[in-house]
Protein backbone atom coordinates (compact mmCIF):
# COMPACT_ATOMS: atom_id res chain seq x y z
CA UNK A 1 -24.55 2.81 -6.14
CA UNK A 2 -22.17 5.59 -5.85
CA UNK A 3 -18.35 4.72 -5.28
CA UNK A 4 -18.44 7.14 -2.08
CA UNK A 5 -18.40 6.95 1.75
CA UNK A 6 -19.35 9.50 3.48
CA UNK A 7 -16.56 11.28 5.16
CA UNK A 8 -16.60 12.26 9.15
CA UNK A 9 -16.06 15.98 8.62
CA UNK A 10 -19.82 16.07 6.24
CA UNK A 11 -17.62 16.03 3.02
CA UNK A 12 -17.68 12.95 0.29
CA UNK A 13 -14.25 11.20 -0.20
CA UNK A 14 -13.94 8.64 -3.28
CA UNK A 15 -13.34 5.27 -1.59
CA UNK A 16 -9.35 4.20 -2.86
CA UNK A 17 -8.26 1.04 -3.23
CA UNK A 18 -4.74 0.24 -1.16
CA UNK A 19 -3.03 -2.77 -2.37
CA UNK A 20 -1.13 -4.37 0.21
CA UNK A 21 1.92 -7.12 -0.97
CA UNK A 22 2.69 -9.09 2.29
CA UNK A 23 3.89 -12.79 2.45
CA UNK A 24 2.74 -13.03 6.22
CA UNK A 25 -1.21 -13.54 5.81
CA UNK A 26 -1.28 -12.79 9.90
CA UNK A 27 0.42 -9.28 8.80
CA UNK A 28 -1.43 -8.86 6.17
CA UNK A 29 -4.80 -9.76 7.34
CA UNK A 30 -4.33 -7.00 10.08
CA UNK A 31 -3.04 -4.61 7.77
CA UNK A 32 -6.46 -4.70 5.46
CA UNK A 33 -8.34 -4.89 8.73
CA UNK A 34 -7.07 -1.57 10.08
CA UNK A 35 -7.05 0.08 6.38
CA UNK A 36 -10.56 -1.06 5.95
CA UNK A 37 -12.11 -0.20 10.02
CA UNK A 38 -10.00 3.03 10.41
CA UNK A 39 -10.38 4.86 6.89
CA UNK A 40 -12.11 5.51 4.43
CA UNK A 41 -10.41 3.49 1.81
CA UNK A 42 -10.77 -0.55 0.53
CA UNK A 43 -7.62 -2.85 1.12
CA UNK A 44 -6.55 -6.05 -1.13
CA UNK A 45 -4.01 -8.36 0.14
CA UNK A 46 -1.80 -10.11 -2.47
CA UNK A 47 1.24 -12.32 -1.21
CA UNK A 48 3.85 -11.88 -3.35
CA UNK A 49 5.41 -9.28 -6.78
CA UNK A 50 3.61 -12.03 -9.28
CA UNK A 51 0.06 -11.41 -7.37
CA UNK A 52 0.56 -7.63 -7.83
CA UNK A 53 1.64 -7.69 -10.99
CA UNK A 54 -1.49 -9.48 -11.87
CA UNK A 55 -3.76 -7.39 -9.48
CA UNK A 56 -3.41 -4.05 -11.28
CA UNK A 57 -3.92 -5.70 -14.33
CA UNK A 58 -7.71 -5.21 -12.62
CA UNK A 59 -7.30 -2.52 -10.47
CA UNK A 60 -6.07 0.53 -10.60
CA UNK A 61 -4.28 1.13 -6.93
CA UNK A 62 -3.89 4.15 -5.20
CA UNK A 63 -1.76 3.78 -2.84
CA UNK A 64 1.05 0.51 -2.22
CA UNK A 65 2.15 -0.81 0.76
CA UNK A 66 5.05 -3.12 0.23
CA UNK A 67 6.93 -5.56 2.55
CA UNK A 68 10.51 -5.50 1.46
CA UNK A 69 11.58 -9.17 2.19
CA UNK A 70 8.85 -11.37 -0.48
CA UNK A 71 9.55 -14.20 -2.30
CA UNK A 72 10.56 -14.01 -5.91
CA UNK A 73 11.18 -10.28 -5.94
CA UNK A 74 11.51 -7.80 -2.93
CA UNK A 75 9.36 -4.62 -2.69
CA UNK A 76 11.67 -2.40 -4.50
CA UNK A 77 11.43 -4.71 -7.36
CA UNK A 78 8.16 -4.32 -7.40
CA UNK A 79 7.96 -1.18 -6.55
CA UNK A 80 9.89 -0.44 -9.83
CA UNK A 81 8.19 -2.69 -11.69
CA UNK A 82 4.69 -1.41 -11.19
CA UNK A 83 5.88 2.33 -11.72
CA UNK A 84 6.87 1.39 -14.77
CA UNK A 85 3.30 0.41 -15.79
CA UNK A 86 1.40 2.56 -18.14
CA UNK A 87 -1.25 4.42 -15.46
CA UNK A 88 0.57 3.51 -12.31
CA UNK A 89 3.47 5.87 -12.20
CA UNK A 90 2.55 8.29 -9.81
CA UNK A 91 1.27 5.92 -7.41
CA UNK A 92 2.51 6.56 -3.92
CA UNK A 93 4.26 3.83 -1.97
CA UNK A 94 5.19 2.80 2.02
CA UNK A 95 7.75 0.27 2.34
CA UNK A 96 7.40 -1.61 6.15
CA UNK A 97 10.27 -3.97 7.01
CA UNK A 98 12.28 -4.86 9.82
CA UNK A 99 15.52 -4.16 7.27
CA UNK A 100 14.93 -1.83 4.71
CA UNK A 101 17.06 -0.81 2.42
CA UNK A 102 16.89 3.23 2.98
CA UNK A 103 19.53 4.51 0.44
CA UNK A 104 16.83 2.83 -2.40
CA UNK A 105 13.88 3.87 -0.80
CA UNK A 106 14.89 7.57 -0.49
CA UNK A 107 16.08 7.70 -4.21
CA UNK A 108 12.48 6.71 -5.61
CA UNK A 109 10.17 8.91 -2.62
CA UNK A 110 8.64 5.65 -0.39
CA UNK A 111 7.79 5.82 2.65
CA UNK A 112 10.02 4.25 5.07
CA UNK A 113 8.47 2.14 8.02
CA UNK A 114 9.92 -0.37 10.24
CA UNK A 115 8.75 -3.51 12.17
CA UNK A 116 6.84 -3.79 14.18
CA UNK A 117 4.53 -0.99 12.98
CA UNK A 118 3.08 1.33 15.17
CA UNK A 119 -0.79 1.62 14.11
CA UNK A 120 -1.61 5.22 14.74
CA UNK A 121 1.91 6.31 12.82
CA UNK A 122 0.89 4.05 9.45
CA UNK A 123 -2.56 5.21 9.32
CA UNK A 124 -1.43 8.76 9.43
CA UNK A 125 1.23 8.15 6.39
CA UNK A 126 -2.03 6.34 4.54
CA UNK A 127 -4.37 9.70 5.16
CA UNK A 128 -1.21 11.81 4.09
CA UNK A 129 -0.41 9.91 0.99
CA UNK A 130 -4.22 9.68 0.05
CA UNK A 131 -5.13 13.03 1.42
């Protein structure tokens, strides 16, 4: 079975795997929801830096979304933690959060977004950053 949906415009996209670190499983429940109805790419929900860290050990993400407030680490932790991992370095990032800390998110190129998310606005940065 081939690893590819077909794509609205006639053209084959590779399906990509978004991994998505929230702590609030009503969040991120709807987040993988609208990643998996709306494109073309799979979601996996993970709760916490320590569940990510283990995830990639499996998969290879292409894209992270990150709440900023976890427990044990916050996103920029992890953020840094995973870039530093052999294969993962160039993977993209959005950061959602109701306070985010935008000095550190500029300096390493993630995507700022702040609670409550507006829908259309995160699926766009998803199809840009995955594009």
């Amino acid at each position: 079975m081939s690893q590819s949906k077909e794509h609205p415009s006639g053209n084959d996209a590779t399906v990509k795997t978004v991994l998505v670190v929230e702590d609030d499983t009503g969040i991120g429940s709807f987040l993988v929801q609208a990643i998996t109805q709306e494109t073309l790419h799979h979601a996996m929900l993970v709760t916490d830096g320590l569940q990510a860290i283990k995830a990639v050990s499996n998969i290879k993400p292409s894209l992270l979304i990150l709440d900023y407030q976890l427990p044990h680490m916050n996103g920029i932790e992890i953020y840094d933690h995973l870039h530093a991992t052999k294969g993962l370095e160039d993977v993209p990032a959005i950061m959602i959060s109701a306070r985010l800390p935008r000095k550190e998110i500029a300096k390493r190129n993630i995507v700022a977004m702040s609670k409550p998310l507006e829908l259309d606005d995160f699926l766009q940065a998803i199809e840009k950053l995955l594009g």
